[in-house]
Protein backbone atom coordinates (compact mmCIF):
# COMPACT_ATOMS: atom_id res chain seq x y z
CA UNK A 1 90.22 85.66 100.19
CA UNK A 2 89.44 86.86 103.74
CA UNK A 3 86.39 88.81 105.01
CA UNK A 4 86.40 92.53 104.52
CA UNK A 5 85.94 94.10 107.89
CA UNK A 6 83.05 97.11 109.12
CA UNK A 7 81.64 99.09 111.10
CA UNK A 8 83.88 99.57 114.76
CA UNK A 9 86.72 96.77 113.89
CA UNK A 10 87.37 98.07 110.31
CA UNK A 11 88.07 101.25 112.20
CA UNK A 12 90.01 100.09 114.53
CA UNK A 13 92.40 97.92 112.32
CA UNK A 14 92.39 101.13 109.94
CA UNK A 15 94.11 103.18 112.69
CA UNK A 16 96.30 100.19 114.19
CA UNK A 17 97.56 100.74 110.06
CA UNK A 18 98.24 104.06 110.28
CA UNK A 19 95.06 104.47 107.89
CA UNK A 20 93.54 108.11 108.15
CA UNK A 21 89.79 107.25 108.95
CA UNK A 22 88.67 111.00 108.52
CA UNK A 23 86.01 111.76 105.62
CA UNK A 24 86.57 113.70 102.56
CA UNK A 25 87.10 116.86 102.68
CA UNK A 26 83.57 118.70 102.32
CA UNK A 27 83.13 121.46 99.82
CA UNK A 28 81.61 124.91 100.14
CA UNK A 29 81.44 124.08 104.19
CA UNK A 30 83.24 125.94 107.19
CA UNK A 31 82.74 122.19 108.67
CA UNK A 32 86.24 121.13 107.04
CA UNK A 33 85.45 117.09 107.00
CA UNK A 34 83.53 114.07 107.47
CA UNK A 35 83.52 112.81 110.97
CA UNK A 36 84.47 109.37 109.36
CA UNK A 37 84.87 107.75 106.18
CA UNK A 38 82.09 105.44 105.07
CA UNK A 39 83.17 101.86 105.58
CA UNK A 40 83.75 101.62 101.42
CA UNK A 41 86.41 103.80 101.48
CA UNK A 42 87.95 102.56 104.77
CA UNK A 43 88.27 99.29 102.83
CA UNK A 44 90.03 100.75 99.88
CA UNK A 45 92.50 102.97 102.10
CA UNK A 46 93.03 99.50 104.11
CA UNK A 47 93.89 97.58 100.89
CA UNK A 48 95.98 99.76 99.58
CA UNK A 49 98.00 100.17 103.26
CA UNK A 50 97.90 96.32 103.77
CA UNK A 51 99.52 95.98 100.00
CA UNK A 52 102.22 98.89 100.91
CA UNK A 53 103.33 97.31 103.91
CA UNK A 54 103.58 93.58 101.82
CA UNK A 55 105.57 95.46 98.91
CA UNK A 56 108.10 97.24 101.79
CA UNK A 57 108.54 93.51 103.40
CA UNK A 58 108.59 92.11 99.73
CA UNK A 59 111.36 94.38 98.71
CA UNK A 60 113.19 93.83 102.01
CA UNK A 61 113.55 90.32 101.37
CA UNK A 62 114.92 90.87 97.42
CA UNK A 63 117.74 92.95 98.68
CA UNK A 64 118.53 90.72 101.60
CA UNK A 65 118.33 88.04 98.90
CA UNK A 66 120.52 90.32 96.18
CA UNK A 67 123.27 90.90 99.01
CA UNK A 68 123.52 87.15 100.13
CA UNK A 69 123.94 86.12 96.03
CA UNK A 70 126.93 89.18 95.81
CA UNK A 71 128.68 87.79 98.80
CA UNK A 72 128.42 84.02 97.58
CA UNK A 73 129.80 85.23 94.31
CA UNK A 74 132.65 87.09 96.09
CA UNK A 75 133.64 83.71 98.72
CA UNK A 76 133.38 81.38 95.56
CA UNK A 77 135.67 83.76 93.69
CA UNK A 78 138.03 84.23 96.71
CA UNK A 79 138.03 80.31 96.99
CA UNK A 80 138.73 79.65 93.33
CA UNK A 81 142.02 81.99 93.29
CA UNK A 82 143.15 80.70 96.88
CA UNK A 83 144.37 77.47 95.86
């Protein structure tokens, strides 16, 4: 399991994600938010974008994998009935 990052390179590789690093939103304030989120939560929201972006590539790869199986099916079918 690798190292969780802090402080300035979580940050960093939170934005590089897309990752919004803004607080929560504070209550009963005209202040709005946080300036940032603690480095806790900037973990979490990196997790969870680190696991989206394996589960887009993941799913990629089963439909590349579903089409390749469909067209072998179709040539071994068109070979069979050809001769």
């Amino acid at each position: 399991m690798k190292k969780l990052l802090e402080g300035e390179k979580l940050e960093e590789y939170a934005r590089r994600l897309g990752v919004d690093t803004q607080g929560d939103a504070i209550t009963c304030s005209s202040m709005g938010r946080h300036k940032r989120a603690d480095d806790s939560e900037l973990q979490r929201r990196v997790i969870e974008a680190e696991r989206s972006i394996r589960e887009h590539q993941l799913w990629i790869i089963a439909l590349i994998s579903a089409i390749s199986s469909m067209l072998s099916a179709v040539i071994a079918l068109f070979a069979t009935f050809s001769n």
